[in-house]
C-alpha atoms as a PDB file:
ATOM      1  CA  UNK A   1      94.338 102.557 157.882  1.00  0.00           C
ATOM      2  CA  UNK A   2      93.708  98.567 158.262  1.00  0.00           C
ATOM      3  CA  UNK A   3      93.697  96.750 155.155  1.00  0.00           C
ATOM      4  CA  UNK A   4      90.167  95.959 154.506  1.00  0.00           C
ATOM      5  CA  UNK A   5      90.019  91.732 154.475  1.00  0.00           C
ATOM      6  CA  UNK A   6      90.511  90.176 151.543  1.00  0.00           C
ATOM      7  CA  UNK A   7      87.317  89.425 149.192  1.00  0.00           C
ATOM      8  CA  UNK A   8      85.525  92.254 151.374  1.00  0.00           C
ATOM      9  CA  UNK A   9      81.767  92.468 149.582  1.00  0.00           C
ATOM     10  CA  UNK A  10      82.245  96.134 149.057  1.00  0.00           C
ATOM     11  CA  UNK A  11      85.385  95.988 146.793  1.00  0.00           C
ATOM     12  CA  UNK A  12      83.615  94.836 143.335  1.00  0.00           C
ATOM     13  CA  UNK A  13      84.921  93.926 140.255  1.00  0.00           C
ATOM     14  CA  UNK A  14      83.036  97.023 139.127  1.00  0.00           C
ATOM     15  CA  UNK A  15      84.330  99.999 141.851  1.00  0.00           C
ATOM     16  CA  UNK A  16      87.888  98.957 141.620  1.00  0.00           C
ATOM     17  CA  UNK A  17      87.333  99.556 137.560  1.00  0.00           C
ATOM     18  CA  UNK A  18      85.616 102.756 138.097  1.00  0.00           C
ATOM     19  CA  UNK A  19      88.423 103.751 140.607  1.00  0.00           C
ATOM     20  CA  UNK A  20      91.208 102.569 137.941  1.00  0.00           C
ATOM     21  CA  UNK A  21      89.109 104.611 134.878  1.00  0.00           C
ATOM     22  CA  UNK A  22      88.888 107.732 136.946  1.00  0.00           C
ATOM     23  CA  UNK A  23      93.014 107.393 137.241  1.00  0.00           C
ATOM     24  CA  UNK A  24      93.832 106.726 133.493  1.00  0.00           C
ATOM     25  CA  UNK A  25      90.801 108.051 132.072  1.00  0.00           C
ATOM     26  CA  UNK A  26      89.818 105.267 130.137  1.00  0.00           C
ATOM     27  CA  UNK A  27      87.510 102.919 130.680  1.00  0.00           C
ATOM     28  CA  UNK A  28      88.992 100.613 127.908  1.00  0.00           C
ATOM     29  CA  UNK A  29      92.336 100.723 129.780  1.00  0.00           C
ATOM     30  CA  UNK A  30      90.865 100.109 133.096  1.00  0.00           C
ATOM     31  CA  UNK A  31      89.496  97.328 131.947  1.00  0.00           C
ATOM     32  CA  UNK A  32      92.666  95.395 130.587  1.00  0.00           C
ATOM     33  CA  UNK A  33      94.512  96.842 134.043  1.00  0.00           C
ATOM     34  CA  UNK A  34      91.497  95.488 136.380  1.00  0.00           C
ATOM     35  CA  UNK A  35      91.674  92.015 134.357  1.00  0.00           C
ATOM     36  CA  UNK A  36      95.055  91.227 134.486  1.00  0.00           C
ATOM     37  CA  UNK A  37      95.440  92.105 138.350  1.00  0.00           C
ATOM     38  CA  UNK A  38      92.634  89.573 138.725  1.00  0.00           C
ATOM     39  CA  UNK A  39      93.678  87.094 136.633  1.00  0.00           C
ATOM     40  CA  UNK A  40      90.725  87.401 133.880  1.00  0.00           C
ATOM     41  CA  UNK A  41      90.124  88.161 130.223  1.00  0.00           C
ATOM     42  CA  UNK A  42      88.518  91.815 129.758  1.00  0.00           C
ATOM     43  CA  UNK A  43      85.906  90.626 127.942  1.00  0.00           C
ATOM     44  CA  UNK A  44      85.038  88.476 130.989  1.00  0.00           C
ATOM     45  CA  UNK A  45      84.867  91.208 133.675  1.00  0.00           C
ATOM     46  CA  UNK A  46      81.218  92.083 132.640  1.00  0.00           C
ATOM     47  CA  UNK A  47      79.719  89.153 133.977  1.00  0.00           C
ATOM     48  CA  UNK A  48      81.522  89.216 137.308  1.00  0.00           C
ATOM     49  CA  UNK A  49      81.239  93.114 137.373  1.00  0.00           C
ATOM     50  CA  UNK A  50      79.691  92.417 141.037  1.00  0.00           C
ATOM     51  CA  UNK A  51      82.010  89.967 142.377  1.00  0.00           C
ATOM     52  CA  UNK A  52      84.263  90.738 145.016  1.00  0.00           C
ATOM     53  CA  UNK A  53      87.946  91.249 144.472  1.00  0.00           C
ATOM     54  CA  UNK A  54      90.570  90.866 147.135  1.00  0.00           C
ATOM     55  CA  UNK A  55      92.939  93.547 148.612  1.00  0.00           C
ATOM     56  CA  UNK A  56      95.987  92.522 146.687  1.00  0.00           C
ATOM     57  CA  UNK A  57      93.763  92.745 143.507  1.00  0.00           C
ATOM     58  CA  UNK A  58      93.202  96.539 143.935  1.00  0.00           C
ATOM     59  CA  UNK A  59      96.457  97.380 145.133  1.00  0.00           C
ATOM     60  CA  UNK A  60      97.866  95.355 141.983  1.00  0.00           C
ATOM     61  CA  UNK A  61      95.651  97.530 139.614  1.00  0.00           C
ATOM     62  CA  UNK A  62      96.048 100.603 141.138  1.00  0.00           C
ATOM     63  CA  UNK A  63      99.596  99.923 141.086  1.00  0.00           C
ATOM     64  CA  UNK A  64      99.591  99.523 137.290  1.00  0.00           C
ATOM     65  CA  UNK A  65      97.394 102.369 136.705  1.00  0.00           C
ATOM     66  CA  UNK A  66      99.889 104.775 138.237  1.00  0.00           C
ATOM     67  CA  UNK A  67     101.973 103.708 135.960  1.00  0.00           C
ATOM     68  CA  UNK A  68      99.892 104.212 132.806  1.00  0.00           C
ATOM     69  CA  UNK A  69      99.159 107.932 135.068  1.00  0.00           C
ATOM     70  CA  UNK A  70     103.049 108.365 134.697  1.00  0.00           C
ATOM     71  CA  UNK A  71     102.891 107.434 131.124  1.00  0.00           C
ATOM     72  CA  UNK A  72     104.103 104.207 130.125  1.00  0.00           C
ATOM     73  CA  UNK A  73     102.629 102.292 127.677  1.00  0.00           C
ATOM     74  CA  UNK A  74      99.843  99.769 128.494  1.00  0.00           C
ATOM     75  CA  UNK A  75     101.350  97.118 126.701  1.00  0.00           C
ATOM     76  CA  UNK A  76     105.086  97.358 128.983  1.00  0.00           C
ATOM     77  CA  UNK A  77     102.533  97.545 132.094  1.00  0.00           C
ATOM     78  CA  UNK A  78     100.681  94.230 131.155  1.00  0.00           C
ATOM     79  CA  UNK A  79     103.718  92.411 130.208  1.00  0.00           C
ATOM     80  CA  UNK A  80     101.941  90.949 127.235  1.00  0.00           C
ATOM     81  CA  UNK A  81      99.805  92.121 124.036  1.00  0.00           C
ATOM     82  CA  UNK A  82      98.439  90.291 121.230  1.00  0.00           C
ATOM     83  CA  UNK A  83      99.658  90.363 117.843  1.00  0.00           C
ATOM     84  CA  UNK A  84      97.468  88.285 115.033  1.00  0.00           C
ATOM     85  CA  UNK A  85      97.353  84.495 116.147  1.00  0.00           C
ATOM     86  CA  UNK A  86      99.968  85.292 119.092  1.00  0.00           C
ATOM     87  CA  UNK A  87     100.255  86.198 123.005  1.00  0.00           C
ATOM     88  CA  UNK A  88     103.721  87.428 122.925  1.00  0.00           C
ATOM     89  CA  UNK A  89     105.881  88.753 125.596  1.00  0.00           C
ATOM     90  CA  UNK A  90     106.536  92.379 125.740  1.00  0.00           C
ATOM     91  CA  UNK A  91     109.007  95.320 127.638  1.00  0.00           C
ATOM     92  CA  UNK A  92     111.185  97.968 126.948  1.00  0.00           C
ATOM     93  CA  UNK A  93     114.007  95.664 125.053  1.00  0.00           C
ATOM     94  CA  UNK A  94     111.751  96.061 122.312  1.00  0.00           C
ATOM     95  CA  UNK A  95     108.989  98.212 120.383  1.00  0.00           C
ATOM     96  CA  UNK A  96     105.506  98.034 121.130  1.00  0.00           C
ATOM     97  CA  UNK A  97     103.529  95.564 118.318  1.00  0.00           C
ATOM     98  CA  UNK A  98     101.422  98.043 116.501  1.00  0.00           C
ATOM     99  CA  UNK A  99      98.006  97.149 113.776  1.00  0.00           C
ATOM    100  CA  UNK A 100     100.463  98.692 111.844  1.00  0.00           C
ATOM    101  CA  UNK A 101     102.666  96.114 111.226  1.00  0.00           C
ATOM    102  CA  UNK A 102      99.954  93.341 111.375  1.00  0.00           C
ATOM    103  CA  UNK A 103      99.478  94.715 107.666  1.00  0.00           C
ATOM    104  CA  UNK A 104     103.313  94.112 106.822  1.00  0.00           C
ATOM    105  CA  UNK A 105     102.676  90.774 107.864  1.00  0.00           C
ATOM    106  CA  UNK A 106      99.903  90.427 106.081  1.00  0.00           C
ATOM    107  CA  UNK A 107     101.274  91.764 103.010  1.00  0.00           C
ATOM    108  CA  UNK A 108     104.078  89.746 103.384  1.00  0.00           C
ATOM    109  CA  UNK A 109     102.386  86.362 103.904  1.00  0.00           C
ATOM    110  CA  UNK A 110     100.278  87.059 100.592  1.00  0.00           C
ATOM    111  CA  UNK A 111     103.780  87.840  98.462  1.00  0.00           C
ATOM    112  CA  UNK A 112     104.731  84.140 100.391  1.00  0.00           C
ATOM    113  CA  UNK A 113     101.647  82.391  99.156  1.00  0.00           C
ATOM    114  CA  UNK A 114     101.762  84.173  95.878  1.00  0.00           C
ATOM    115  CA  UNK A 115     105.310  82.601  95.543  1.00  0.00           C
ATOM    116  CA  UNK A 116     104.416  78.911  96.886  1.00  0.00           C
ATOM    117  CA  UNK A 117     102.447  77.530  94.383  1.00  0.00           C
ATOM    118  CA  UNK A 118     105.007  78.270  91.562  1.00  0.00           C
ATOM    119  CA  UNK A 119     107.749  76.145  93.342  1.00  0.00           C
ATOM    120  CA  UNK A 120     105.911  72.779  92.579  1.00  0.00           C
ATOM    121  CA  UNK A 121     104.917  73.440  89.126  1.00  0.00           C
ATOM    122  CA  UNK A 122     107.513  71.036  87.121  1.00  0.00           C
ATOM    123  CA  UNK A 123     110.195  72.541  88.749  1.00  0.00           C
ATOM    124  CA  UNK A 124     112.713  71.996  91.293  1.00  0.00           C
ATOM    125  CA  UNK A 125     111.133  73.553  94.108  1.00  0.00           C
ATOM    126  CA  UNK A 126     113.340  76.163  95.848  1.00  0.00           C
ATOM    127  CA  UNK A 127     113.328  76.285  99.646  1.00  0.00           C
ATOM    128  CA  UNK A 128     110.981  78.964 101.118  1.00  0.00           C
ATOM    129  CA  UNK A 129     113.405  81.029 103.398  1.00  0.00           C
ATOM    130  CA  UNK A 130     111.730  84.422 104.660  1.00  0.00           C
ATOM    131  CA  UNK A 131     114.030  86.757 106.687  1.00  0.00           C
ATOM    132  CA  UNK A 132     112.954  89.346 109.207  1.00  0.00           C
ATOM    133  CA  UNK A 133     115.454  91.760 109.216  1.00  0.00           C
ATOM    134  CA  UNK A 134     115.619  93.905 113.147  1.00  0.00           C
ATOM    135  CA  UNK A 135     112.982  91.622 114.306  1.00  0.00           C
ATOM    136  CA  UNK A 136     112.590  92.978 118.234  1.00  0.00           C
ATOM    137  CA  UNK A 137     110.041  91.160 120.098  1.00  0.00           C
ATOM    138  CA  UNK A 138     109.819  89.017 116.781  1.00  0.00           C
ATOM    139  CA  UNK A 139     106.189  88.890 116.361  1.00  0.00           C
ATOM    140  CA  UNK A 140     106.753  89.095 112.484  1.00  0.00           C
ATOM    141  CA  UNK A 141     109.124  86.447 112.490  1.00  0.00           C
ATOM    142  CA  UNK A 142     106.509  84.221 114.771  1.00  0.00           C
ATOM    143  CA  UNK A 143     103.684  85.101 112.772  1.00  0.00           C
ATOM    144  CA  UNK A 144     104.970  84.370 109.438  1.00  0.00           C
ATOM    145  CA  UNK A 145     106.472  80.733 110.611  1.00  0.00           C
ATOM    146  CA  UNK A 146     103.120  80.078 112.570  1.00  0.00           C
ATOM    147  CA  UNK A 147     100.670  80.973 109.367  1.00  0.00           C
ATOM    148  CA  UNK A 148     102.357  79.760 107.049  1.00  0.00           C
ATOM    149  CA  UNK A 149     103.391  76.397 108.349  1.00  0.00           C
ATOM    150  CA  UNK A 150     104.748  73.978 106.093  1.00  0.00           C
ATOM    151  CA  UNK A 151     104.788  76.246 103.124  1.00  0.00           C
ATOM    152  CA  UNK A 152     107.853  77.758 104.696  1.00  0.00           C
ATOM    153  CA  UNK A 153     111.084  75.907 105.318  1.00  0.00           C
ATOM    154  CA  UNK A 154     112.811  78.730 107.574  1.00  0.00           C
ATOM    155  CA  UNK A 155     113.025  82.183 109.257  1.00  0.00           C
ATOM    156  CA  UNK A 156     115.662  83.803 109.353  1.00  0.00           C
ATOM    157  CA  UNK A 157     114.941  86.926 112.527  1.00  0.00           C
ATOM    158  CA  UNK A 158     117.957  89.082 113.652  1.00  0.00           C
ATOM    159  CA  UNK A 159     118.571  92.190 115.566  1.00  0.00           C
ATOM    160  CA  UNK A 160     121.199  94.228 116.242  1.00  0.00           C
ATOM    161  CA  UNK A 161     119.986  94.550 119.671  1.00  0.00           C
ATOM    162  CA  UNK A 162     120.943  91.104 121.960  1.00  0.00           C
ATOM    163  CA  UNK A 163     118.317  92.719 124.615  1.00  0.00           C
ATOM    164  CA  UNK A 164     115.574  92.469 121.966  1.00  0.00           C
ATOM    165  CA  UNK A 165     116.828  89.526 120.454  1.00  0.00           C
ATOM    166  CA  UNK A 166     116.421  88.116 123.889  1.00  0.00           C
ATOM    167  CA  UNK A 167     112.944  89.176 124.078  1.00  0.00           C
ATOM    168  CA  UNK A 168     112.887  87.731 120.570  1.00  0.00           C
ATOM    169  CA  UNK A 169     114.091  84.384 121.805  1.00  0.00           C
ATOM    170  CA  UNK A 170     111.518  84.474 125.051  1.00  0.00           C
ATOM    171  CA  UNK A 171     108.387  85.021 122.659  1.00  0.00           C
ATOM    172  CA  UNK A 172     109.886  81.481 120.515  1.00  0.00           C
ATOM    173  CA  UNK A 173     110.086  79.637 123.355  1.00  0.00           C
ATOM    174  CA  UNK A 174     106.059  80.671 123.966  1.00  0.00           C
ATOM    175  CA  UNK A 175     105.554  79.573 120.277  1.00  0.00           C
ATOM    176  CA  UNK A 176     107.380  76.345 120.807  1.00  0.00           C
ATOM    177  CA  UNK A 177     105.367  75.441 123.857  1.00  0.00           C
ATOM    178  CA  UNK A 178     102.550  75.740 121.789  1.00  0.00           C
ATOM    179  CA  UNK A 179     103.168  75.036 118.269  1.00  0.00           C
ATOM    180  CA  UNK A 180     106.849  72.898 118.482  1.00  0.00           C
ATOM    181  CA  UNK A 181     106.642  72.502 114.598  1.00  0.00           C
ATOM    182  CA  UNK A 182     106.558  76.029 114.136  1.00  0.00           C
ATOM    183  CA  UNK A 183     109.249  77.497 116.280  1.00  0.00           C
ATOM    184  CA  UNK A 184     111.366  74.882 114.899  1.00  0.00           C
ATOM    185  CA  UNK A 185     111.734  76.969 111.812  1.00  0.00           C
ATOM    186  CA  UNK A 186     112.572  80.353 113.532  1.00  0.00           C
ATOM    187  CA  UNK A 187     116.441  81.131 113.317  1.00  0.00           C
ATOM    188  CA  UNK A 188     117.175  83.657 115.821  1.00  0.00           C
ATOM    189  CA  UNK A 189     120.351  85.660 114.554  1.00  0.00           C
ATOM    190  CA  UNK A 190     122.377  88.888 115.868  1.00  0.00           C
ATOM    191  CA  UNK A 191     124.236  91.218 113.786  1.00  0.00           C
ATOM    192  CA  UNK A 192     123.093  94.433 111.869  1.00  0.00           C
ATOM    193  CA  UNK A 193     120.396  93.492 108.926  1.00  0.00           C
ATOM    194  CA  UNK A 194     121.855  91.753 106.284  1.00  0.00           C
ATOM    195  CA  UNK A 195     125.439  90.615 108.115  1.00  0.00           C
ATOM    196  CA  UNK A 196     123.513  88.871 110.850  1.00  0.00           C
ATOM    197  CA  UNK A 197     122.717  85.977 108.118  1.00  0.00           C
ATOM    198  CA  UNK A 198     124.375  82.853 106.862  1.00  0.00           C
ATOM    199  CA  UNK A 199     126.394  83.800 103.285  1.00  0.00           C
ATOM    200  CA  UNK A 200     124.680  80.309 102.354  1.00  0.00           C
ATOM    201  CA  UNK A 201     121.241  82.423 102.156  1.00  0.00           C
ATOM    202  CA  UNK A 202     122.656  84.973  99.857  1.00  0.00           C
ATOM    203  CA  UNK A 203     120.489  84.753  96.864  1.00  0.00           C
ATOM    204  CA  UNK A 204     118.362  82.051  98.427  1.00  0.00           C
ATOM    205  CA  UNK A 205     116.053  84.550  99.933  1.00  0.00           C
ATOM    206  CA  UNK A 206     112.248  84.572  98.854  1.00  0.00           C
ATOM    207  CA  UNK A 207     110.488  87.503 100.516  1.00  0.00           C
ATOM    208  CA  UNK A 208     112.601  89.781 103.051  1.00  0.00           C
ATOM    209  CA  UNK A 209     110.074  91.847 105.471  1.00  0.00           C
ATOM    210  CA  UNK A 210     111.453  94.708 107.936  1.00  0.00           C
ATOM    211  CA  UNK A 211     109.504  97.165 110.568  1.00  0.00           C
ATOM    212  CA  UNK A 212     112.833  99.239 110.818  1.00  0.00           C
ATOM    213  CA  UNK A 213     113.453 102.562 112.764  1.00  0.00           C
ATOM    214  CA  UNK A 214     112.496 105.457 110.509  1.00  0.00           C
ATOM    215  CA  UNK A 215     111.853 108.839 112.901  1.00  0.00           C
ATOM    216  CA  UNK A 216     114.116 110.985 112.201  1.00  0.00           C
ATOM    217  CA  UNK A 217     116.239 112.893 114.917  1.00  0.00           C
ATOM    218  CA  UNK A 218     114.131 116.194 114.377  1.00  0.00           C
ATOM    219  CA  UNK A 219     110.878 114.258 114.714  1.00  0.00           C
ATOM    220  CA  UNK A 220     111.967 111.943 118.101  1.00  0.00           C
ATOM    221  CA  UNK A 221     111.560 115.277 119.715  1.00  0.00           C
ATOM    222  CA  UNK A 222     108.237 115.480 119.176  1.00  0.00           C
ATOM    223  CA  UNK A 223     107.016 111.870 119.602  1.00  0.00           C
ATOM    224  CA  UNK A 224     104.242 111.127 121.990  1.00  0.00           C
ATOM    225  CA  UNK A 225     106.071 110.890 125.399  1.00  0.00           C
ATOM    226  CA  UNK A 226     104.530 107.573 126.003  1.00  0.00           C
ATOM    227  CA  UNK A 227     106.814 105.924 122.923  1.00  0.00           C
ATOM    228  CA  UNK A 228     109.834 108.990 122.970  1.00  0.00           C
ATOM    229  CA  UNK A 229     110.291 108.315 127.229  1.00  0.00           C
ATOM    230  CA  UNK A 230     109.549 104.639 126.850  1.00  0.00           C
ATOM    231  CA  UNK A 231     110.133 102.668 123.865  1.00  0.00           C
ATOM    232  CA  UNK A 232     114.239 102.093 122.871  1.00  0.00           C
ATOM    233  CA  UNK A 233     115.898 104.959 120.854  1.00  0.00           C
ATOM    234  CA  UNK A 234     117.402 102.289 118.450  1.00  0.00           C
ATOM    235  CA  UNK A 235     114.089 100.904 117.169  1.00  0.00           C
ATOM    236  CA  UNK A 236     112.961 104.319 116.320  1.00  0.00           C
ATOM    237  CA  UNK A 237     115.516 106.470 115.270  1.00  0.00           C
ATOM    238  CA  UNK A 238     117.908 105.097 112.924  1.00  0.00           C
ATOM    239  CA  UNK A 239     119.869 108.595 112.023  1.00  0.00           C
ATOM    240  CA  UNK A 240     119.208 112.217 111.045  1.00  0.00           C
ATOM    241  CA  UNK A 241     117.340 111.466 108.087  1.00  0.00           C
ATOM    242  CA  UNK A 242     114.664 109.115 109.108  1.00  0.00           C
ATOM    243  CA  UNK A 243     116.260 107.280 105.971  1.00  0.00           C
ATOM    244  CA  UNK A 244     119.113 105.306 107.095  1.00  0.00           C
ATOM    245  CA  UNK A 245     118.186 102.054 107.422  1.00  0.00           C
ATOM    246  CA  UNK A 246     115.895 101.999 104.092  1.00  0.00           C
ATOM    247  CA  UNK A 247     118.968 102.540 102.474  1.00  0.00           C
ATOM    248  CA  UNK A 248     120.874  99.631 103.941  1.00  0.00           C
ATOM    249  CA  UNK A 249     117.520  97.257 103.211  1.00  0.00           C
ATOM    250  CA  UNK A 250     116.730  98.879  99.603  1.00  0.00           C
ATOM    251  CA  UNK A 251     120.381  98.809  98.070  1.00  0.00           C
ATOM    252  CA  UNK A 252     121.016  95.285  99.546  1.00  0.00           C
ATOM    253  CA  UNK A 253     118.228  92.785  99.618  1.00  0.00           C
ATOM    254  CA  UNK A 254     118.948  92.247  96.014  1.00  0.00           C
ATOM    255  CA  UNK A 255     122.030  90.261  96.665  1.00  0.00           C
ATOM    256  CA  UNK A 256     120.105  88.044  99.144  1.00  0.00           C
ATOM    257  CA  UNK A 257     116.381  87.607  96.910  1.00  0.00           C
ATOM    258  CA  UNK A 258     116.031  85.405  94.391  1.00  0.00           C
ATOM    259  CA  UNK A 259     115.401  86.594  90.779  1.00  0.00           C
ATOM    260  CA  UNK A 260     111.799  88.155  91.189  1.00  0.00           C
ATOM    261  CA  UNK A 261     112.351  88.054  95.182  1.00  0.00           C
ATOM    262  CA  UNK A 262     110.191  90.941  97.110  1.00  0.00           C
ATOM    263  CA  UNK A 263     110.967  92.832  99.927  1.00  0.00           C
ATOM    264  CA  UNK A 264     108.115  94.242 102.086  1.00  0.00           C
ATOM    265  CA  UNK A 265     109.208  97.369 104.017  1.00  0.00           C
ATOM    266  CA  UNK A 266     107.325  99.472 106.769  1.00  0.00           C
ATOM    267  CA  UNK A 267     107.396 102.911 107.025  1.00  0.00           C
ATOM    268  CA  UNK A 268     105.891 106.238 107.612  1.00  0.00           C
ATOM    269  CA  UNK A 269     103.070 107.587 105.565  1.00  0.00           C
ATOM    270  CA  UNK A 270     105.478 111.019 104.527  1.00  0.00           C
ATOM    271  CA  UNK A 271     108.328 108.914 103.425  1.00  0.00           C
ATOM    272  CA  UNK A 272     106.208 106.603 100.221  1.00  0.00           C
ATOM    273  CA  UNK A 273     107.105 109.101  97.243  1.00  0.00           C
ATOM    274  CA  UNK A 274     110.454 108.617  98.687  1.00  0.00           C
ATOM    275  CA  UNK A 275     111.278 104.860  99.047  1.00  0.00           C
ATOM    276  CA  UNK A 276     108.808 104.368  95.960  1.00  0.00           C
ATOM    277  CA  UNK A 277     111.824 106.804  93.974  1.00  0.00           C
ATOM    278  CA  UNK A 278     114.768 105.217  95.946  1.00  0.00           C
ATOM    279  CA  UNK A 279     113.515 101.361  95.052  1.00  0.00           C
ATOM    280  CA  UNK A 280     112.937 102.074  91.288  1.00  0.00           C
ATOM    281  CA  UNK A 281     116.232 104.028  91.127  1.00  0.00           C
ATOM    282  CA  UNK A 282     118.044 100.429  92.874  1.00  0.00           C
ATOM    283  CA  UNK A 283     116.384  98.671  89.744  1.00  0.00           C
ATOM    284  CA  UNK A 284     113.650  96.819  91.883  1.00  0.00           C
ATOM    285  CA  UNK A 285     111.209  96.095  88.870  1.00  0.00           C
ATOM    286  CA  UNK A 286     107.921  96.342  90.221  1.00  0.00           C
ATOM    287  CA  UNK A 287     107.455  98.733  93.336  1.00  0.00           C
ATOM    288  CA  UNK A 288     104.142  99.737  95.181  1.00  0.00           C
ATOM    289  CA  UNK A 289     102.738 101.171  98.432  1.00  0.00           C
ATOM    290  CA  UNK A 290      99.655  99.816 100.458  1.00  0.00           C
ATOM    291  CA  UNK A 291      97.976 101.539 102.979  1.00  0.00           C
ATOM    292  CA  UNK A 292      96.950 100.794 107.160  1.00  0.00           C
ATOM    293  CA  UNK A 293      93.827 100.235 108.245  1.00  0.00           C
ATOM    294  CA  UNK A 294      93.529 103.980 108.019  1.00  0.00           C
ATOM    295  CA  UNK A 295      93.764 104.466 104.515  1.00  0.00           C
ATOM    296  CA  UNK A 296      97.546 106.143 105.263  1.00  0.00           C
ATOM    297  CA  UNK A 297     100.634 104.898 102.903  1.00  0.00           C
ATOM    298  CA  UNK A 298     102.007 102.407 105.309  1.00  0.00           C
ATOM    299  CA  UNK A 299     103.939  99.431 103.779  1.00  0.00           C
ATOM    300  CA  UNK A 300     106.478  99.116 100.299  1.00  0.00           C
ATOM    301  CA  UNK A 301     106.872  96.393  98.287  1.00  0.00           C
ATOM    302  CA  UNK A 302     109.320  96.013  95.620  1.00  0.00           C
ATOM    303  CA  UNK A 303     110.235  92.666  93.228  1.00  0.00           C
ATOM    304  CA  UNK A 304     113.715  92.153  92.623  1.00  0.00           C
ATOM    305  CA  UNK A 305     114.417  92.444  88.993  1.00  0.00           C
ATOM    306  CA  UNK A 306     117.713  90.572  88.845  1.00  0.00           C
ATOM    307  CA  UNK A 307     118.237  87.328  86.854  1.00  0.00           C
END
């Protein structure tokens, strides 16, 4: 069959996104697919619902939504997502940015603002060092340096991964292209958690914030295909337990936090009673768990007791 001529009257805006929903079964979805093969926002696709779209622009989307048919996430298909105040860059080097950890961050820049106005009050102020600890596409990291601005002096973001800490190191260039004064204070760093950082920082630390892997090997089996077939092994699984890497984070951040420090930790709703018991057992002195935007025990934070 000929290719019908590009901007053809009878391909609209609005029958290439009832085509795409029919494929994905989601009108939502379509949407996003539809507006990035044309080059427009999805909230803008209502008002040009009856425009004519070219040839490439349906093959583009339909492309994409036989991928989302095949099951890979929206997010990898787009090439980009928003997170907060932030376009960032995403693909399979690293997870998908979930609301999820939008509340970390949150939680994390209230402990930072919580902690700012005590360093100018008659004392020498310490520097305001925040470390994201396997940072991936580093959209905490960004966030954090972006929000905070000058109240922070430096991010430290590593990964164990150098594919995500590439990706990491693409979304920082975006951020320094549009807020230079920002990105300046992102330190990208590779290594596993804690060795990836500068001894210097060891007990210079003010607020250390990690989305670590915490599905366990018996629950990766039975993970939505879209993030088990998709999304890398590493950033999900960390061992058997689920536990692993909470035990690296929880036993050492106090060597890296100063006295009264907090670390800010994501995890899954079923694993609170735990961490809550493993971070008061460590010695942390004050420990509690805040819920998602669903109500669901999402995110630990513990003050370092240690003088």
């Amino acid at each position: 069959m000929a290719a019908r001529p590009r901007g053809e009257p009878g391909l609209t805006v609005h029958r290439l996104t009832t085509s795409v929903a029919a494929m994905v079964h989601s009108e939502s979805e379509a949407r996003w697919i539809v507006a990035h093969a044309a080059g427009l926002s999805p909230g803008s696709l209502l008002s040009v619902f009856e425009t004519a779209v070219t040839e490439e622009t349906s093959e583009a989307a339909h492309l994409m939504a036989r991928r989302r048919v095949a099951g890979e996430p929206l997010q990898y298909i787009l090439g980009t997502w928003s997170f907060r105040h932030l376009e960032v860059v995403v693909d399979r080097r690293a997870l998908v940015p979930r609301p999820e950890t939008e509340q970390v961050v949150e939680l994390a820049l209230a402990e930072v603002r919580r902690r700012a106005p005590r360093l100018g009050s008659g004392v020498p102020p310490q520097p305001m060092v925040i470390t994201d600890l396997g940072t991936g596409s580093g959209v905490i990291a960004l966030s954090v340096a972006l929000e905070m601005g000058d109240s922070v002096d430096a991010v430290w973001a590593t990964d164990a991964s150098p594919a995500a800490l590439e990706l990491a190191r693409d979304n920082l260039a975006g951020l320094a292209r549009s807020h230079p004064s920002a990105a300046a204070r992102v330190h990208l760093a590779q290594g596993s958690w804690f060795d990836a950082l500068p001894e210097g920082l060891m007990g210079q630390v003010q607020v250390v914030v990690s989305n670590p892997p915490y599905v366990s090997a018996q629950e990766w089996s039975g993970l939505d295909p879209v993030v088990r077939d998709y999304e890398p092994h590493s950033a999900l699984v960390p061992g058997v337990t689920g536990l692993e890497a909470f035990e690296i984070l929880i036993s050492q951040a106090h060597r890296w936090l100063v006295p009264g420090g907090v670390l800010v930790l994501e995890m899954a709703p079923h694993q609170a009673a735990t961490l809550t018991t493993m971070a008061q057992g460590t010695g942390y002195g004050h420990v509690s768990v805040h819920g998602d935007l669903s109500g669901r025990p999402r995110v630990l934070v513990a003050t370092s007791a240690h003088v």
